[in-house]
Protein backbone atom coordinates (compact mmCIF):
# COMPACT_ATOMS: atom_id res chain seq x y z
CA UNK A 1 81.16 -180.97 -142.82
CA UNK A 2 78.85 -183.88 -141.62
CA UNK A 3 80.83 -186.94 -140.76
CA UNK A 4 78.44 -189.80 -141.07
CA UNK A 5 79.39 -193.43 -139.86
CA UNK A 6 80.99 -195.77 -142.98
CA UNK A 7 78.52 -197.89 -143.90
CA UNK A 8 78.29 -200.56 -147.03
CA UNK A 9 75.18 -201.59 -148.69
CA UNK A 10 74.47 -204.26 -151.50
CA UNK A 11 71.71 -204.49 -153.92
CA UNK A 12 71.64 -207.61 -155.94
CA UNK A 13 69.10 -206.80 -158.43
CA UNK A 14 71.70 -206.34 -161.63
CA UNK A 15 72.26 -209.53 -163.43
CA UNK A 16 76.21 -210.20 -162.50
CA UNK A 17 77.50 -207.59 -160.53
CA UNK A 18 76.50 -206.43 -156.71
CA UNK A 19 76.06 -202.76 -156.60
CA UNK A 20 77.63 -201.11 -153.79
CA UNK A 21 76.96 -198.11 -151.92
CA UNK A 22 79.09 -196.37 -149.51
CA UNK A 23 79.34 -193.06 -148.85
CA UNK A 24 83.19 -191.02 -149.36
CA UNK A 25 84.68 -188.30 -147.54
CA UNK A 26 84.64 -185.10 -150.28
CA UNK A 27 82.66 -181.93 -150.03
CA UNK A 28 79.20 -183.08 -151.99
CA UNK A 29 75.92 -181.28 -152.75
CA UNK A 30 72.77 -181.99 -154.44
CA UNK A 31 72.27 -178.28 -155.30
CA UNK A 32 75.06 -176.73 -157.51
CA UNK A 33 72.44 -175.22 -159.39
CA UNK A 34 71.86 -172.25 -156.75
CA UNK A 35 75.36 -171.09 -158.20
CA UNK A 36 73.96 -169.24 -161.29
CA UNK A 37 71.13 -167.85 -159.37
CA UNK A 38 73.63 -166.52 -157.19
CA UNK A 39 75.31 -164.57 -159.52
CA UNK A 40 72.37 -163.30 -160.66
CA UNK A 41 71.20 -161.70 -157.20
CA UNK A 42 74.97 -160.56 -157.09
CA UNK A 43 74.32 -158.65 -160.28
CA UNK A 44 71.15 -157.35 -159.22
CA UNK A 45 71.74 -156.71 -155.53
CA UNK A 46 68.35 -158.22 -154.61
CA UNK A 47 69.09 -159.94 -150.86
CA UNK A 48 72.19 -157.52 -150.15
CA UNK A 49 69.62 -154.41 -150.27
CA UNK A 50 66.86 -157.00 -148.31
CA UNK A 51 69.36 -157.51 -145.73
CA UNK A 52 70.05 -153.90 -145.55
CA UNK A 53 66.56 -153.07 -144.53
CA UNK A 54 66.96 -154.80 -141.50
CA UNK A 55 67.94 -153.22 -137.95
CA UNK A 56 70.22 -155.98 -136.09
CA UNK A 57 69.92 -155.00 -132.75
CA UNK A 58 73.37 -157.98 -131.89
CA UNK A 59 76.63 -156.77 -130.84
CA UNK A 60 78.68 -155.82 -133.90
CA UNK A 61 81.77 -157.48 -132.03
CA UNK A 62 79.90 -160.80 -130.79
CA UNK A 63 78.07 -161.47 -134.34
CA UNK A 64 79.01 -165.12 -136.06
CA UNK A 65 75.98 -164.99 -138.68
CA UNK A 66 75.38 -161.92 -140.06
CA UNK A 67 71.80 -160.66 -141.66
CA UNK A 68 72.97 -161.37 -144.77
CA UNK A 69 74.05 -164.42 -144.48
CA UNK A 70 71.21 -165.74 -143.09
CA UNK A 71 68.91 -164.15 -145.40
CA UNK A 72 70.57 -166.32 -148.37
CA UNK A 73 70.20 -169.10 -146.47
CA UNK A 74 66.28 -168.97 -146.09
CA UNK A 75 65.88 -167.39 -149.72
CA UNK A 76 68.02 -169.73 -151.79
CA UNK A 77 67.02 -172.68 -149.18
CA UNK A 78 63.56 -171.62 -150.09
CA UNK A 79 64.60 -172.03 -154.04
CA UNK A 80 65.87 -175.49 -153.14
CA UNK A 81 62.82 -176.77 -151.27
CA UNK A 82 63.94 -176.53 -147.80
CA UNK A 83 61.08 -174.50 -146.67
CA UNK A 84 61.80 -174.88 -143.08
CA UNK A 85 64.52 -173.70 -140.34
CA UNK A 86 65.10 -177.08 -139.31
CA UNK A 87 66.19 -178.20 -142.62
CA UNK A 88 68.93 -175.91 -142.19
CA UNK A 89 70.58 -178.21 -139.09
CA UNK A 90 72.04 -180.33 -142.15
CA UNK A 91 72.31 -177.53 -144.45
CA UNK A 92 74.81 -175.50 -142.47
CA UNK A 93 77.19 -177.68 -143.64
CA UNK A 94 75.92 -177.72 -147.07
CA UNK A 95 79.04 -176.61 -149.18
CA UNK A 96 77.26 -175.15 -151.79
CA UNK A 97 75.14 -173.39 -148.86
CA UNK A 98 78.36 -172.32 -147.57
CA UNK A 99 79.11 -170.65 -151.59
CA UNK A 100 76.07 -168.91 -151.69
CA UNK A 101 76.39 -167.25 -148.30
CA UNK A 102 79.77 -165.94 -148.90
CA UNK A 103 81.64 -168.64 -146.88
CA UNK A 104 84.13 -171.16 -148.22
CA UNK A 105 83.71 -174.45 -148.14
CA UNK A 106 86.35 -174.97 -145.57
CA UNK A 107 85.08 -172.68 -143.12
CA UNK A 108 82.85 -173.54 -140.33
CA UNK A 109 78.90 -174.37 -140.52
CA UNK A 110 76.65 -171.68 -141.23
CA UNK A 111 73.83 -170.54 -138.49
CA UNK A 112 71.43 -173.97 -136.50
CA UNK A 113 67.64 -173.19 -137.03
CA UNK A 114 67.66 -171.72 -133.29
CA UNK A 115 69.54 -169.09 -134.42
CA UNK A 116 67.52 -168.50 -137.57
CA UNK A 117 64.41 -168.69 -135.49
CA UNK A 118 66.15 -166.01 -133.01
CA UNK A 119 66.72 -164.12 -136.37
CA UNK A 120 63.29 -164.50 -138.20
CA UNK A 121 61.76 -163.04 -134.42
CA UNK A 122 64.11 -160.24 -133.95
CA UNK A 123 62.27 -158.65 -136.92
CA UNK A 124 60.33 -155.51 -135.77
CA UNK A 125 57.84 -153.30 -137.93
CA UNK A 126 60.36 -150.43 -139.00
CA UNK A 127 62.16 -153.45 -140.79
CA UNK A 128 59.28 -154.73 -142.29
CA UNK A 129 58.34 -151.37 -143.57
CA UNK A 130 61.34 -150.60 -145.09
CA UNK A 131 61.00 -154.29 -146.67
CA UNK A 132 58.20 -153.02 -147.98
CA UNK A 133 60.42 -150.24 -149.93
CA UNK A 134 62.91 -153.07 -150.98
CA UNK A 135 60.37 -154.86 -152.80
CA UNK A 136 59.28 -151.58 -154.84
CA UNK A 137 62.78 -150.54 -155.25
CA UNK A 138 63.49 -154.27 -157.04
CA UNK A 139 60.82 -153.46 -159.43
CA UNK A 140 61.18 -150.06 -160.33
CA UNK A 141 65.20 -150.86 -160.84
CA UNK A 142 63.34 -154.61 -162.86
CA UNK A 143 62.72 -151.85 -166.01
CA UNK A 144 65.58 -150.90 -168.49
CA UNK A 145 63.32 -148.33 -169.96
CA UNK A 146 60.52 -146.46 -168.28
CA UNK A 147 56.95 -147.77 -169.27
CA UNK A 148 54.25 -146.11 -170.24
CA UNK A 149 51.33 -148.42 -168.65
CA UNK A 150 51.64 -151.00 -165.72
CA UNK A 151 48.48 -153.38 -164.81
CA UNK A 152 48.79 -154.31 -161.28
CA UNK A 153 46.42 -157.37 -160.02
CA UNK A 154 45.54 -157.76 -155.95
CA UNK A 155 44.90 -161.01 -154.90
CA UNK A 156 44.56 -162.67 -151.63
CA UNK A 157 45.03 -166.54 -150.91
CA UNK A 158 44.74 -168.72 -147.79
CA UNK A 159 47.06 -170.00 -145.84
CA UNK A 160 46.40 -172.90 -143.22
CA UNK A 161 47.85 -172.18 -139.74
CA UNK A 162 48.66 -175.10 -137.15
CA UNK A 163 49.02 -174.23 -133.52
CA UNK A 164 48.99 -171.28 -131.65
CA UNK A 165 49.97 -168.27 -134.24
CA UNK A 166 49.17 -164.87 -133.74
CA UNK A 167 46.39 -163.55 -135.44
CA UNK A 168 45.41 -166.39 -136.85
CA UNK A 169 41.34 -167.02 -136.96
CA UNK A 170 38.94 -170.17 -138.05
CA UNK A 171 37.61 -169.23 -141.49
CA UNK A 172 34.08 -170.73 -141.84
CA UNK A 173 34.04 -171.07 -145.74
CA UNK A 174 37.83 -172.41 -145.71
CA UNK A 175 36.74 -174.98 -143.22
CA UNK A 176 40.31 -174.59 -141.38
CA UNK A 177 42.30 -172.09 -139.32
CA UNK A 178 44.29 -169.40 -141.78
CA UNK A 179 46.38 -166.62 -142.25
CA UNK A 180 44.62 -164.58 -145.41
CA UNK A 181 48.19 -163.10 -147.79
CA UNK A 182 47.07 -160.31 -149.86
CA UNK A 183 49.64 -160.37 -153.06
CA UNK A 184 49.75 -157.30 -155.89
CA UNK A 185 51.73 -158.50 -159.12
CA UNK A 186 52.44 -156.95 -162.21
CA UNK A 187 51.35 -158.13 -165.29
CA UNK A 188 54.01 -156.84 -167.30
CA UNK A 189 56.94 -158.54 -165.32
CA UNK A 190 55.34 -161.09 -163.13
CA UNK A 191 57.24 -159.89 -160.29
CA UNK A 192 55.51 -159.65 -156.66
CA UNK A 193 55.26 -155.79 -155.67
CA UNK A 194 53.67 -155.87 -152.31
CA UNK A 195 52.59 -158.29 -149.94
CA UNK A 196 50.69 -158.10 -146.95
CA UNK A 197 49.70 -160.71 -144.29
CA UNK A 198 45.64 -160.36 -142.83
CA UNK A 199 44.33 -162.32 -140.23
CA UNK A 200 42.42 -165.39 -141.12
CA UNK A 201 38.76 -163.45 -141.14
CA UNK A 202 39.71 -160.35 -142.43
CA UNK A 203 38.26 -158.82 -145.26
CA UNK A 204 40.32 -159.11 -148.65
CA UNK A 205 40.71 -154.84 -148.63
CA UNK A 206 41.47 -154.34 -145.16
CA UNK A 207 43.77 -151.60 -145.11
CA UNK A 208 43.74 -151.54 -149.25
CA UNK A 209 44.07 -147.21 -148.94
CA UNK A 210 47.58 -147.45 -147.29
CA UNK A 211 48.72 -150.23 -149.80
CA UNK A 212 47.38 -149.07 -153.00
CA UNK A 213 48.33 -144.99 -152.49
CA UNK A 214 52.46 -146.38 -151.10
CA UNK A 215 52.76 -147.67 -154.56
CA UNK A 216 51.02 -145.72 -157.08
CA UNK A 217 53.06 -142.55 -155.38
CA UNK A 218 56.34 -144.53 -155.37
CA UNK A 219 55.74 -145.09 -159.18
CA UNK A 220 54.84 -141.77 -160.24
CA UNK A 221 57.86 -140.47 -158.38
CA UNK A 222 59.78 -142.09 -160.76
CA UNK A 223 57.65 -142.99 -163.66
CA UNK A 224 55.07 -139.36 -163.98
CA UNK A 225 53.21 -140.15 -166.68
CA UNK A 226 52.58 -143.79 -166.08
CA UNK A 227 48.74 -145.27 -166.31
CA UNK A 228 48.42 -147.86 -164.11
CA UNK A 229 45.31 -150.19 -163.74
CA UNK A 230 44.23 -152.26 -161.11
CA UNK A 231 42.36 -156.01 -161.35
CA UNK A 232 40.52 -157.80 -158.67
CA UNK A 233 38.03 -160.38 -158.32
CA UNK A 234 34.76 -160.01 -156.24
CA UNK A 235 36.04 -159.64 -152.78
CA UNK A 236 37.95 -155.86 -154.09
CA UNK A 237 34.52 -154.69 -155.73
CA UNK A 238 33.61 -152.50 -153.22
CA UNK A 239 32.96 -148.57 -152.93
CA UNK A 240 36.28 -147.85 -150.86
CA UNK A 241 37.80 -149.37 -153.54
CA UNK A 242 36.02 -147.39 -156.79
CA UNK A 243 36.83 -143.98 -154.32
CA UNK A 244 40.61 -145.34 -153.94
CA UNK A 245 41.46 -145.76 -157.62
CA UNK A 246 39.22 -142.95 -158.91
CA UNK A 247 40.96 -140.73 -156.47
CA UNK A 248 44.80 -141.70 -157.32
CA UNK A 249 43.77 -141.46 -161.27
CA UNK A 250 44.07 -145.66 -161.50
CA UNK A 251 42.01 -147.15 -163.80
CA UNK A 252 39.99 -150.64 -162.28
CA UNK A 253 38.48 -153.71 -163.85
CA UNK A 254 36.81 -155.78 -161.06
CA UNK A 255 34.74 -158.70 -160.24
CA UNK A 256 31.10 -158.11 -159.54
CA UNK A 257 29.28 -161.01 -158.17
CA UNK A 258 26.02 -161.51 -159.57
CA UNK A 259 22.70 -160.54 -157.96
CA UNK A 260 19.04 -160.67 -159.29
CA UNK A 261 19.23 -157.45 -160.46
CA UNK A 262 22.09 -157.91 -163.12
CA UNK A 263 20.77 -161.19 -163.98
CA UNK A 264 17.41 -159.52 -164.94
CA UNK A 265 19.37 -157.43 -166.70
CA UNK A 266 21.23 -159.56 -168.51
CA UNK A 267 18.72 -162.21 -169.62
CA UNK A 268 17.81 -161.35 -172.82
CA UNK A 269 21.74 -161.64 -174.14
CA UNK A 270 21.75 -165.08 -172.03
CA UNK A 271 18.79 -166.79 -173.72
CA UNK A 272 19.89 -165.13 -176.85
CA UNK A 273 23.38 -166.94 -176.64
CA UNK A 274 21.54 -170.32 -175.97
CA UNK A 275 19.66 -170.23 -178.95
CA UNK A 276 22.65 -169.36 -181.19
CA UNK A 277 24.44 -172.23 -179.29
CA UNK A 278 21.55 -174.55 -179.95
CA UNK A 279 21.23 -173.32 -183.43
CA UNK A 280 24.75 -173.75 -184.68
CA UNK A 281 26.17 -176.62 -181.86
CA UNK A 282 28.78 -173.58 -181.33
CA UNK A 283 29.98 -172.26 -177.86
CA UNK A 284 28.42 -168.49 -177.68
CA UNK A 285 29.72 -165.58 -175.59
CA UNK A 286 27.14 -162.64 -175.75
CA UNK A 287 28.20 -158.83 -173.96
CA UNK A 288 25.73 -156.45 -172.57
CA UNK A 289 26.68 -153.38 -170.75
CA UNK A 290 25.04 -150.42 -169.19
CA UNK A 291 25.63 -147.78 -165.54
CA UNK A 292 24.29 -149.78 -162.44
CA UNK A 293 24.03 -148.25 -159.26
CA UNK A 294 23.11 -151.07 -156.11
CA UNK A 295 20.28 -149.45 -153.67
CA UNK A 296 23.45 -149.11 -151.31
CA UNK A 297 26.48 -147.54 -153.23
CA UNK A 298 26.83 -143.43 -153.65
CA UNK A 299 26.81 -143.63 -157.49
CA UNK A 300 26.57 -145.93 -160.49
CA UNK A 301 29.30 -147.27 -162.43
CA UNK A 302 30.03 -149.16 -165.65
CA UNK A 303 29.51 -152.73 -165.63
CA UNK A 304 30.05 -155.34 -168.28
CA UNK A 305 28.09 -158.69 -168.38
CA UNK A 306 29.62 -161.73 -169.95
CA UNK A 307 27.03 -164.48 -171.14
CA UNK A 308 28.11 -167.81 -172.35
CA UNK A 309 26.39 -171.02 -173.45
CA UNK A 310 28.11 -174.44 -174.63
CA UNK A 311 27.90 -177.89 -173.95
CA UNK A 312 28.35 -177.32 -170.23
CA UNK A 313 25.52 -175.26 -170.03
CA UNK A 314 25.22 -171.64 -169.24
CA UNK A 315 27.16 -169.10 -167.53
CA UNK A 316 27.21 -165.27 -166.50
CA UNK A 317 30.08 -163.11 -165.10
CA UNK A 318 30.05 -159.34 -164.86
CA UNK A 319 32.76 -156.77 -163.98
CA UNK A 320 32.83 -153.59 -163.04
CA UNK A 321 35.39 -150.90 -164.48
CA UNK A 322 36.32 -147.14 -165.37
CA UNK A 323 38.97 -148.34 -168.27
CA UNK A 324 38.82 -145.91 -171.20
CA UNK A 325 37.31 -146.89 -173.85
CA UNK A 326 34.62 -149.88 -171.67
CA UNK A 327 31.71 -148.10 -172.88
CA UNK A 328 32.83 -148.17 -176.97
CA UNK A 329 34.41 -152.33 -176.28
CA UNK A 330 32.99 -154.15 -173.31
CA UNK A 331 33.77 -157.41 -174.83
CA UNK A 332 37.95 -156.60 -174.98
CA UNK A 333 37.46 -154.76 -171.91
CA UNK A 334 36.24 -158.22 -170.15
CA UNK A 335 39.02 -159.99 -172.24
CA UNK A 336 41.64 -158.18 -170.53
CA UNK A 337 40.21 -158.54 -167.31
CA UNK A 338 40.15 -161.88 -167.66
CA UNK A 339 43.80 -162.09 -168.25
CA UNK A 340 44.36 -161.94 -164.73
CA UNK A 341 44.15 -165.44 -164.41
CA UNK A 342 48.01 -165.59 -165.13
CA UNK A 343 48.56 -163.40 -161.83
CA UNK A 344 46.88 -166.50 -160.27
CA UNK A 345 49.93 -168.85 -161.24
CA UNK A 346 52.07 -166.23 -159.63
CA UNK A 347 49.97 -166.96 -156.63
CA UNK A 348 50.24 -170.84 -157.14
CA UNK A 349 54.33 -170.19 -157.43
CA UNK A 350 54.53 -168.69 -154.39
CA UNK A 351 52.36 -170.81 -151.94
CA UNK A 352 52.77 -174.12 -153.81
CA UNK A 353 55.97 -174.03 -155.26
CA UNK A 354 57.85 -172.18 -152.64
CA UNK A 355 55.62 -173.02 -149.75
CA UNK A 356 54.67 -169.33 -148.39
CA UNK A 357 51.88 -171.46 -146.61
CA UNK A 358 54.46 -172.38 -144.09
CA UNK A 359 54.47 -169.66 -141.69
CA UNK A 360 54.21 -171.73 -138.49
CA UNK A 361 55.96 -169.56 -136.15
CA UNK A 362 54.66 -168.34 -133.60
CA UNK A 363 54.62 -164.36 -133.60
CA UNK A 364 52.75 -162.40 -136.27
CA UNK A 365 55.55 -160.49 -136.59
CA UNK A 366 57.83 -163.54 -137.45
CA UNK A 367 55.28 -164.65 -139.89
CA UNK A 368 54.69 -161.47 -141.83
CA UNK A 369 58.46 -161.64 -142.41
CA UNK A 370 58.79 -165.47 -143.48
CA UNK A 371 56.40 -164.18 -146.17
CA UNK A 372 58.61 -161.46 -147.04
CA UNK A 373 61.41 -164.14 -147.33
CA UNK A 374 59.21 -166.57 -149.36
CA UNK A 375 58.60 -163.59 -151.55
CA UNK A 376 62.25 -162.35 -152.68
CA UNK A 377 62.83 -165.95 -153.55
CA UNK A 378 60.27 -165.96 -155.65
CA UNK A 379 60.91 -162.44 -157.01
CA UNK A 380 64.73 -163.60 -157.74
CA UNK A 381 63.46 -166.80 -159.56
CA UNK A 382 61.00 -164.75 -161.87
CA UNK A 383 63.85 -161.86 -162.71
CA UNK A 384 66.13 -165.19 -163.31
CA UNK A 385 63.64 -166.78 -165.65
CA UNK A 386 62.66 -163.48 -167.63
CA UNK A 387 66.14 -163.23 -168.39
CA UNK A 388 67.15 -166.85 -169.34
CA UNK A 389 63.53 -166.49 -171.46
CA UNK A 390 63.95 -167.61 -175.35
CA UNK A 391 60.33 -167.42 -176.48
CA UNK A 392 59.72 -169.22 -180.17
CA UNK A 393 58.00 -167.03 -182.28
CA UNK A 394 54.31 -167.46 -182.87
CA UNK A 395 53.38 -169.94 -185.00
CA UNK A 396 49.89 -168.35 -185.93
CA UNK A 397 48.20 -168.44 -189.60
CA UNK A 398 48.15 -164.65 -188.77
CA UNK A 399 51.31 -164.18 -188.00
CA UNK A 400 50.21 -161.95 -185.07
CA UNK A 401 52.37 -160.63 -181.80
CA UNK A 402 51.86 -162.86 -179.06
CA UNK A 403 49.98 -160.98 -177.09
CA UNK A 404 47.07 -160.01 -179.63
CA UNK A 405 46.25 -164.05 -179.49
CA UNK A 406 43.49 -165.55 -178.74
CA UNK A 407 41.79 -168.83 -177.73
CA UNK A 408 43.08 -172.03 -179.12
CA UNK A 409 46.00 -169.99 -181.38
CA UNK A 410 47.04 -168.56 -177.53
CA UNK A 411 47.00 -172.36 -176.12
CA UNK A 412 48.76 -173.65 -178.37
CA UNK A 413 51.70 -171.12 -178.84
CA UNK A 414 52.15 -171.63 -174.99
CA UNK A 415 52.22 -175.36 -175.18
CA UNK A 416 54.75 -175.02 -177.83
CA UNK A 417 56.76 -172.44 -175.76
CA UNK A 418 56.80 -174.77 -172.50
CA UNK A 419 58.06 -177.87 -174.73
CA UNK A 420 60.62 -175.18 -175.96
CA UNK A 421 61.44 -172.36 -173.09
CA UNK A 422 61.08 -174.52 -170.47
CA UNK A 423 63.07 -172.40 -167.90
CA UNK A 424 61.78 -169.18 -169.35
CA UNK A 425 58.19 -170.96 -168.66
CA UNK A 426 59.10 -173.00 -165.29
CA UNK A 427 57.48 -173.10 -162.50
CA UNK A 428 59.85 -173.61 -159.47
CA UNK A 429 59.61 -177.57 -159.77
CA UNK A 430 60.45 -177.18 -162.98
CA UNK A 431 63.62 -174.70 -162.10
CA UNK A 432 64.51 -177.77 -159.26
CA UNK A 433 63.89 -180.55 -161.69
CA UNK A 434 66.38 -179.27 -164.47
CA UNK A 435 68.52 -176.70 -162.63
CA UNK A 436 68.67 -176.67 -159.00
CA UNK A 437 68.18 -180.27 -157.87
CA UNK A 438 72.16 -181.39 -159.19
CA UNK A 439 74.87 -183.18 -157.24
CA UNK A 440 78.35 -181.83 -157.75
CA UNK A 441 81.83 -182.34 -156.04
CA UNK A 442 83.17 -178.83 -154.67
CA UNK A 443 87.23 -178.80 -154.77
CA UNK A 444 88.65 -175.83 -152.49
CA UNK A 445 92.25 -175.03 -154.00
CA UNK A 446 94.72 -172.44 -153.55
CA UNK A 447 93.28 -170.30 -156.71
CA UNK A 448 90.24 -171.17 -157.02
CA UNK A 449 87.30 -173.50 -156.00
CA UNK A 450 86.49 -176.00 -158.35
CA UNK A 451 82.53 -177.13 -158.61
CA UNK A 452 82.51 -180.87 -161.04
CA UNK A 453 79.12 -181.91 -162.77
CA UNK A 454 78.41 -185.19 -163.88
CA UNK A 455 79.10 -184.77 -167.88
CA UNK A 456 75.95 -187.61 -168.02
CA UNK A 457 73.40 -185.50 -166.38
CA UNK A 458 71.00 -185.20 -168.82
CA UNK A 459 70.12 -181.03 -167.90
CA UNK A 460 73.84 -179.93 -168.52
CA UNK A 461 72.74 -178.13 -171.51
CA UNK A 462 70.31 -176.08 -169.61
CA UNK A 463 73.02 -175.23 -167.02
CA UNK A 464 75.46 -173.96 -169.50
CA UNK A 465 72.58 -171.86 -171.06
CA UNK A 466 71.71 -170.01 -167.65
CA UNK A 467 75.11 -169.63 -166.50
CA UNK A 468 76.46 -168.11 -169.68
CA UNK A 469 73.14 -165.96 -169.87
CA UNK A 470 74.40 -164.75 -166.23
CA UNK A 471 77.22 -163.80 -167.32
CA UNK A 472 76.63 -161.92 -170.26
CA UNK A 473 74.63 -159.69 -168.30
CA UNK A 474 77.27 -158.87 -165.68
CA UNK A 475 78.69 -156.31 -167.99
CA UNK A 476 75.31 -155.19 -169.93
CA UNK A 477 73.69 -153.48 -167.47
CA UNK A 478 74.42 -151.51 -163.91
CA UNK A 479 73.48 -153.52 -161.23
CA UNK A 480 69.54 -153.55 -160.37
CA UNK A 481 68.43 -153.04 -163.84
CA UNK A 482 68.44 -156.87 -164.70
C-alpha cells in the first residue's frame, strides 16, 4: 500500500463550515467496478486462455509475476483508462488491482512497469500466433447456438507513432508518422476477430490471403454450413481480393471509388434524382446497376451505383459485390453494405476509448502485442455489455423487428435505447462513467473480503444490475459460451 505524507487542507468556500481534507490509512480504490467484469472473464475464461498462449521463457522457481497476472493488469488497467505501463507504478498497489489479479489485498504490490515492459518484449511470434487462435476461439465459444450466416467487416485505422518504433513509416495523406491496424469484426456480435498491425505505408490488404483463409477455415471447422460475407471500403476493392472471397465461397460487398467511367454511367439516374429533388423539395436516392470490367482487372463484376440529391447537393457512391440476390435488389444490397458503418464505432471503441493508438514501444513485436492486449479488453467489455443488454422494444407505427428499420424510425429507436440501455449501448466512457470509475473501501477479514460503496452514488442501481446479471450466468451456461 502507498503511504503518502499526512497532509490537511481547507477550503473555505461553504457558508459556515471549513471543509477539510486529509487523507486516512484504509485500503481505497476508485475502481470497484472492475469486480463484476472480473467475474465475467472468470466465467468465460477470456485472459486465463490469453495468458495460456504465451511461452514464458522465466524460471518457473524465480517467477514473482506470473503471465497471468500481468495480463489482467494491462487488460482491466486498459478498461480503467490506464493505458500505459507507467500508470501501473501506483497501481501495483491498487487493492482492487490486487482483486482482479488474484492477489489479496494484503499481499505485496503487483509487477513496476519495468517488469511489464520486460513482459510486453519477451513476446515472440509463436505467441502471437497462437493469440491469434485465442481470439477465434473467444468467438466461436461467444455463440450458444451455431449460426447460419456471419458478416465479417475489415477495416484498417491509423495510428500515430512517436519516436523510434519499428516499422513505423511517414504516411503522406495522414500528414504524421503511423502504424496502419487492420481490424475484422462481426456484425452479429460486435466482437473483434482478428487484428493485425501493418506498417505505416502499407497497403490496407497486405497479407489479406493468410488472414481471410485462417478464419473462414477455422469457422467452417466448426460451423460447415455457415455463409459468411465480407465488407470493405475502397482500399479492399481490389482483384486479390474478388479471387480471395470467390475462391473460399465468401460472399463481398465493397467500396468502389468512383472514376469517369462509372460516373458516365451513372448520370442519367443522378440528374434524374435532382429533378425529382427539385420537383418535390424531397431528398432522392436513385440505384443503377450493371457488370463493369476496368481496362485492368481479369473480369467484370457486379456493381451498384447509389445517387442522391438533397439540400446538400449531390452525391454518388458505388460498390462492388457477388451477394445473391444484387442483381434482382441493388438498392437493399447497398443498404446492407452500408450498415457497416456500425463496425466503424467498434473501431472508434478500440482506438479512442481504449487507446490502441498507444503503442509507443519500441519493438514491432512489443507493439503488435499491446494491440492484442488493447483488443481482449475490448472484446471482454463488448461480451460484458451484450449480456447486461435490455433493449426496449421498438416503438415503430409498424411494429417491425429492429433490424428491418429504417431511417428516422432506426434513429430514433436507438436514441430511445441509449436513454434506456445505457450499458447495453456504452461506449467505454460510458462503462467508466457509471460502472468502473467508483471509490470503495476494501476490508480483508478472516472469511471474507468486504468491498463498501457509497449508498449515495448515484450509479448503484446500475452496479447491482451487472453484478446480479454476472451472476445469474455463472450457472446458465459452461464456461466460454457467455
Amino acid at each position: 500500500m502507498v503511504s503518502q505524507s499526512d497532509f490537511q487542507v481547507s477550503f473555505d468556500f461553504f457558508d459556515g463550515k471549513p471543509i477539510i481534507v486529509t487523507p486516512q490509512q484504509a485500503q481505497l480504490s476508485s475502481d470497484a467496478g472492475l469486480l463484476p467484469i472480473r467475474q465475467f472473464d472468470e466465467q468465460i475464461g477470456l485472459t486465463v486462455q490469453f495468458a495460456a498462449a504465451l511461452h514464458d521463457p522465466r524460471e518457473q522457481e524465480a517467477i514473482r509475476h506470473s503471465f497471468t497476472e500481468m495480463v489482467r493488469m494491462r487488460v482491466y488497467g486498459i478498461l480503467a483508462d490506464y493505458a500505459d505501463q507507467n500508470d501501473h507504478d501506483v497501481l501495483r498497489y491498487d487493492p482492487v488491482f490486487k482483486l482482479v489479479v488474484g492477489r489479496s489485498p494484503n499481499d505485496g504490490e503487483l509487477a513496476s512497469q519495468p517488469t511489464l515492459s520486460r513482459f510486453e518484449n519477451a513476446i515472440r511470434v509463436a505467441s502471437l500466433g497462437r493469440l491469434q487462435g485465442v481470439l477465434v476461439d473467444q468467438f466461436i465459444a461467444s455463440f450458444s447456438t451455431p449460426p447460419r450466416h456471419l458478416t465479417f467487416d475489415i477495416d484498417v485505422f491509423d495510428d500515430p507513432t512517436h519516436g523510434q518504433q519499428q516499422l513505423t513509416f511517414f504516411h503522406g495523406y495522414d500528414d504524421q508518422y503511423q502504424y496502419l491496424p487492420r481490424v475484422i469484426t462481426c456484425k452479429e456480435n460486435d466482437l473483434v476477430v482478428m487484428v493485425c498491425l501493418l506498417f505505416g505505408t502499407a497497403p490496407p490488404t497486405l497479407g489479406i490471403e493468410d488472414d481471410v483463409t485462417y478464419l473462414v477455415e477455422r469457422l467452417r471447422a466448426v460451423w460447415p454450413d455457415v455463409q459468411i460475407s465480407l465488407r470493405g471500403d475502397g482500399g479492399f476493392a481490389v482483384p486479390k481480393t474478388y479471387t480471395l472471397c470467390e475462391g473460399l465461397r465468401v460472399d463481398y460487398t465493397l467500396g468502389l471509388g468512383m472514376n469517369a467511367v462509372l460516373k458516365r454511367r451513372s448520370e442519367e439516374i443522378l440528374q434524374e434524382a435532382l429533378r425529382k429533388y427539385q420537383e418535390t423539395g424531397q431528398p432522392q436516392r436513385l440505384f443503377t446497376a450493371f457488370w463493369y470490367q476496368a481496362e485492368s482487372r481479369p473480369q467484370a463484376r457486379w456493381t451498384i451505383i447509389k445517387a442522391e440529391a438533397h439540400a446538400q447537393g449531390t452525391n454518388r457512391r458505388a460498390v462492388v459485390t457477388n451477394r445473391p440476390g444484387a442483381e434482382v435488389l441493388p438498392q437493399a444490397t447497398y443498404d446492407e453494405y452500408t450498415e457497416r458503418g456500425e463496425s466503424e464505432n467498434r473501431n472508434k471503441e478500440l482506438k479512442v476509448g481504449l487507446q490502441a493508438d498507444r503503442l509507443s514501444d519500441h519493438r514491432y513485436m512489443a507493439n503488435l502485442f499491446r494491440l492484442y492486449l488493447h483488443t481482449t479488453a475490448a472484446n471482454l467489455l463488448v461480451r460484458r455489455r451484450r449480456a447486461v443488454a435490455d433493449p426496449p422494444p421498438p416503438a415503430s407505427p409498424s411494429d417491425l423487428p429492429t433490424e428491418a428499420l429504417a431511417g428516422k424510425d432506426r434513429r430514433d429507436y436507438f436514441n430511445h435505447r441509449r436513454e434506456n440501455d445505457p450499458l447495453g449501448e456504452g461506449h467505454p466512457c460510458t462503462w467508466r462513467t457509471r460502472l468502473i470509475k467508483v471509490a470503495a473501501e476494501i476490508v480483508v477479514r478472516t472469511r471474507r473480503i468486504v468491498v463498501r460503496l457509497a449508498s449515495s452514488w448515484p450509479y448503484l442501481d446500475h452496479y447491482r444490475r451487472v453484478a446480479e446479471a454476472v451472476l445469474a450466468l455463472r450457472f446458465a451456461a459452461a464456461p466460454g459460451t457467455g
